[in-house]
N, C-alpha and C. Protein backbone atom coordinates (compact mmCIF):
# COMPACT_ATOMS: atom_id res chain seq x y z
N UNK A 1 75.44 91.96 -54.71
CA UNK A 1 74.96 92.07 -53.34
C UNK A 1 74.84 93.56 -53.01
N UNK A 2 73.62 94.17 -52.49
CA UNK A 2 73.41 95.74 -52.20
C UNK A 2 73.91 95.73 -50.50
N UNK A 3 73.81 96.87 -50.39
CA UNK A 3 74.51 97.21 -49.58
C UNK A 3 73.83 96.95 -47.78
N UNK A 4 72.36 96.25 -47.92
CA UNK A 4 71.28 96.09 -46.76
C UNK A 4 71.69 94.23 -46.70
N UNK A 5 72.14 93.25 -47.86
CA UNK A 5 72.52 92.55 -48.51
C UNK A 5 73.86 91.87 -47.19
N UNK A 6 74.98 93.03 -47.53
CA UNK A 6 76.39 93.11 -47.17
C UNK A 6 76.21 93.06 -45.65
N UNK A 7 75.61 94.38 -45.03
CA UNK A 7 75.03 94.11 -43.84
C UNK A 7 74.49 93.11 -42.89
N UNK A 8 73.65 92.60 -43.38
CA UNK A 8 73.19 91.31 -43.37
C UNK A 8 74.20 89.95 -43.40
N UNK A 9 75.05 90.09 -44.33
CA UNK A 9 75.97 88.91 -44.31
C UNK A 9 76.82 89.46 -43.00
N UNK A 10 77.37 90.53 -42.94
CA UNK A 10 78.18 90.87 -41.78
C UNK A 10 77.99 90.92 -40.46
N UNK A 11 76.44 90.87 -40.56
CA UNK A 11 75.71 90.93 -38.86
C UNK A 11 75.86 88.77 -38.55
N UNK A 12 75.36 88.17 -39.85
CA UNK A 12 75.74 86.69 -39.48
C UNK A 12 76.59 86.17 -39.37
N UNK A 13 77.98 86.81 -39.73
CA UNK A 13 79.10 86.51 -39.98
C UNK A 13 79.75 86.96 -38.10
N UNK A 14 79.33 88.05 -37.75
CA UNK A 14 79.74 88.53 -36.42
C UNK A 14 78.75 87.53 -35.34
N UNK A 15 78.00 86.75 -35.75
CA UNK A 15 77.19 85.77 -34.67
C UNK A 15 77.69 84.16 -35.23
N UNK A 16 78.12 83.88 -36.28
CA UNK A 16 78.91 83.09 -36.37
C UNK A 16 80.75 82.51 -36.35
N UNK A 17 81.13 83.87 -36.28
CA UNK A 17 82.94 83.34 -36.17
C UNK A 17 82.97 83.36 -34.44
N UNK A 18 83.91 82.20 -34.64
CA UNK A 18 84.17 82.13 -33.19
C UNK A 18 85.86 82.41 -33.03
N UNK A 19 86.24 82.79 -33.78
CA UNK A 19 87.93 83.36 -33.86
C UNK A 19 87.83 84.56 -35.06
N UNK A 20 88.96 85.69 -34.48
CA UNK A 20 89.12 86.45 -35.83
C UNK A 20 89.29 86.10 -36.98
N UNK A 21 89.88 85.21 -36.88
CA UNK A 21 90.54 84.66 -38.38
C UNK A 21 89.26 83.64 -38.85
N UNK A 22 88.25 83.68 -38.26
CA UNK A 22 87.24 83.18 -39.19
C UNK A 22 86.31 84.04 -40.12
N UNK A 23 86.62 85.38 -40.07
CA UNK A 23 86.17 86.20 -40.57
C UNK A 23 85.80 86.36 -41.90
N UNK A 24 87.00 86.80 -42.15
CA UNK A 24 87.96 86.73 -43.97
C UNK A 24 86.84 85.61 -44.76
N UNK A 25 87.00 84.60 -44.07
CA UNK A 25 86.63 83.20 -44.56
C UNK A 25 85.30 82.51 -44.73
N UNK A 26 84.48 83.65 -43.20
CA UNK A 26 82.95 83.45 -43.36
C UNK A 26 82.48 84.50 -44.54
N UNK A 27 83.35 85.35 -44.39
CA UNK A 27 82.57 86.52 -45.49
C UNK A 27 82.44 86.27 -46.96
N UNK A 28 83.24 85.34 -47.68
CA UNK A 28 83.73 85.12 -48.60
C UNK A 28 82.39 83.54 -48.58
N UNK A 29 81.43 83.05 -47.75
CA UNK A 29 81.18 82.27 -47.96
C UNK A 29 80.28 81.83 -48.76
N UNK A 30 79.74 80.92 -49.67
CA UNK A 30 78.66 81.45 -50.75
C UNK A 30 77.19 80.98 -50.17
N UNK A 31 77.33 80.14 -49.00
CA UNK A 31 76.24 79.49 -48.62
C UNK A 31 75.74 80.48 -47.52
N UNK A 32 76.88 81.22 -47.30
CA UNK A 32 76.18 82.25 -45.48
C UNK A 32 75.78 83.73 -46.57
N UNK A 33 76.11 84.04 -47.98
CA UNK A 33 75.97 84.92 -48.60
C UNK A 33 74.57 84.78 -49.39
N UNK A 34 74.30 83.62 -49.74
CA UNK A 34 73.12 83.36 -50.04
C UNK A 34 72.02 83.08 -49.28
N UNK A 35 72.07 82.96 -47.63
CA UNK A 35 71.40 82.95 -46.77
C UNK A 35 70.96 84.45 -46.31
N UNK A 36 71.72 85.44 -46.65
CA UNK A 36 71.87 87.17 -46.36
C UNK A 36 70.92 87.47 -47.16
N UNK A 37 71.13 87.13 -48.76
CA UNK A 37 69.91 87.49 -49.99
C UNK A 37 68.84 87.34 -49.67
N UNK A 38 68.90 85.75 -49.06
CA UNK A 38 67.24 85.29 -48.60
C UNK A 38 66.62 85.76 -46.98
N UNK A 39 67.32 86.04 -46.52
CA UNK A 39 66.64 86.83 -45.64
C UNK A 39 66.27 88.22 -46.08
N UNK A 40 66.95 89.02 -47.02
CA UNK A 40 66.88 90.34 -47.35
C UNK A 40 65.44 90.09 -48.12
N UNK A 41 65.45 89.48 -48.87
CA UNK A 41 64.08 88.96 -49.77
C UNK A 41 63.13 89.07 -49.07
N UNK A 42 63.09 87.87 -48.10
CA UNK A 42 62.10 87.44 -47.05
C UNK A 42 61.42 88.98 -46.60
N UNK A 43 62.28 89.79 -45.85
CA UNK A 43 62.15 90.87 -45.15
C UNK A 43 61.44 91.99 -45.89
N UNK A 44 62.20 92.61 -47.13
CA UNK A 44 61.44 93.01 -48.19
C UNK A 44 59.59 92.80 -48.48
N UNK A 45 59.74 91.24 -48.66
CA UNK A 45 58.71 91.10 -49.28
C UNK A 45 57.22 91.22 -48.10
N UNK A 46 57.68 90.69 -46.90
CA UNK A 46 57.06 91.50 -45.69
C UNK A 46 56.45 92.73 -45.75
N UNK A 47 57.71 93.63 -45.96
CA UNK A 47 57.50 95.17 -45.52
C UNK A 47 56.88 95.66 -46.95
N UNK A 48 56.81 94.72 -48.54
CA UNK A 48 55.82 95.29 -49.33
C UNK A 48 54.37 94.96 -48.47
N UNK A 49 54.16 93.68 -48.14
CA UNK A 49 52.91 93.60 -47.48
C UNK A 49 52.27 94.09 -46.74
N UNK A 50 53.27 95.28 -46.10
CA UNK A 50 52.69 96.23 -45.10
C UNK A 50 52.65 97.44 -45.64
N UNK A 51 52.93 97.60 -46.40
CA UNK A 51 52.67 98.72 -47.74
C UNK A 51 54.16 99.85 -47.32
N UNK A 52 55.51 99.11 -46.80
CA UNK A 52 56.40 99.40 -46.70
C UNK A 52 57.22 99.79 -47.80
N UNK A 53 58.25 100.62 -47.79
CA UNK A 53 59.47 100.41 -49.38
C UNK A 53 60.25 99.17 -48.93
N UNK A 54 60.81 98.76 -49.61
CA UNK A 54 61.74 97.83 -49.52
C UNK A 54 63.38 98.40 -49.15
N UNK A 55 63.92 97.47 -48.77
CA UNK A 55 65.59 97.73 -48.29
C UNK A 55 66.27 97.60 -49.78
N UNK A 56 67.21 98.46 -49.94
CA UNK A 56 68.04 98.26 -50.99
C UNK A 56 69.45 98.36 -51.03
């Protein structure tokens, strides 16, 4: 996971816990971590289409 990746999991992770202690537990999750990739993808592949660099 890069570091635009990590971000990403941590910005969904802060709109999904509804207690501190869900934190630890969302971060570690493989389904909200693989939802971070695919948005990072998604986003990427956008900003090639706009003749953007990509996030890394």
């Amino acid at each position: 996971m890069n570091s635009f990746e990590q971000a990403t999991l941590e910005t969904l992770v802060s709109f999904k816990a509804k207690k501190p202690e869900e934190i630890s537990r969302l971060l570690t999750n493989k389904k909200l971590q693989q939802e971070a990739c695919e948005l990072v993808k998604k986003w990427n592949d956008k900003r090639k289409q706009l003749g953007l660099a990509p996030w890394e």
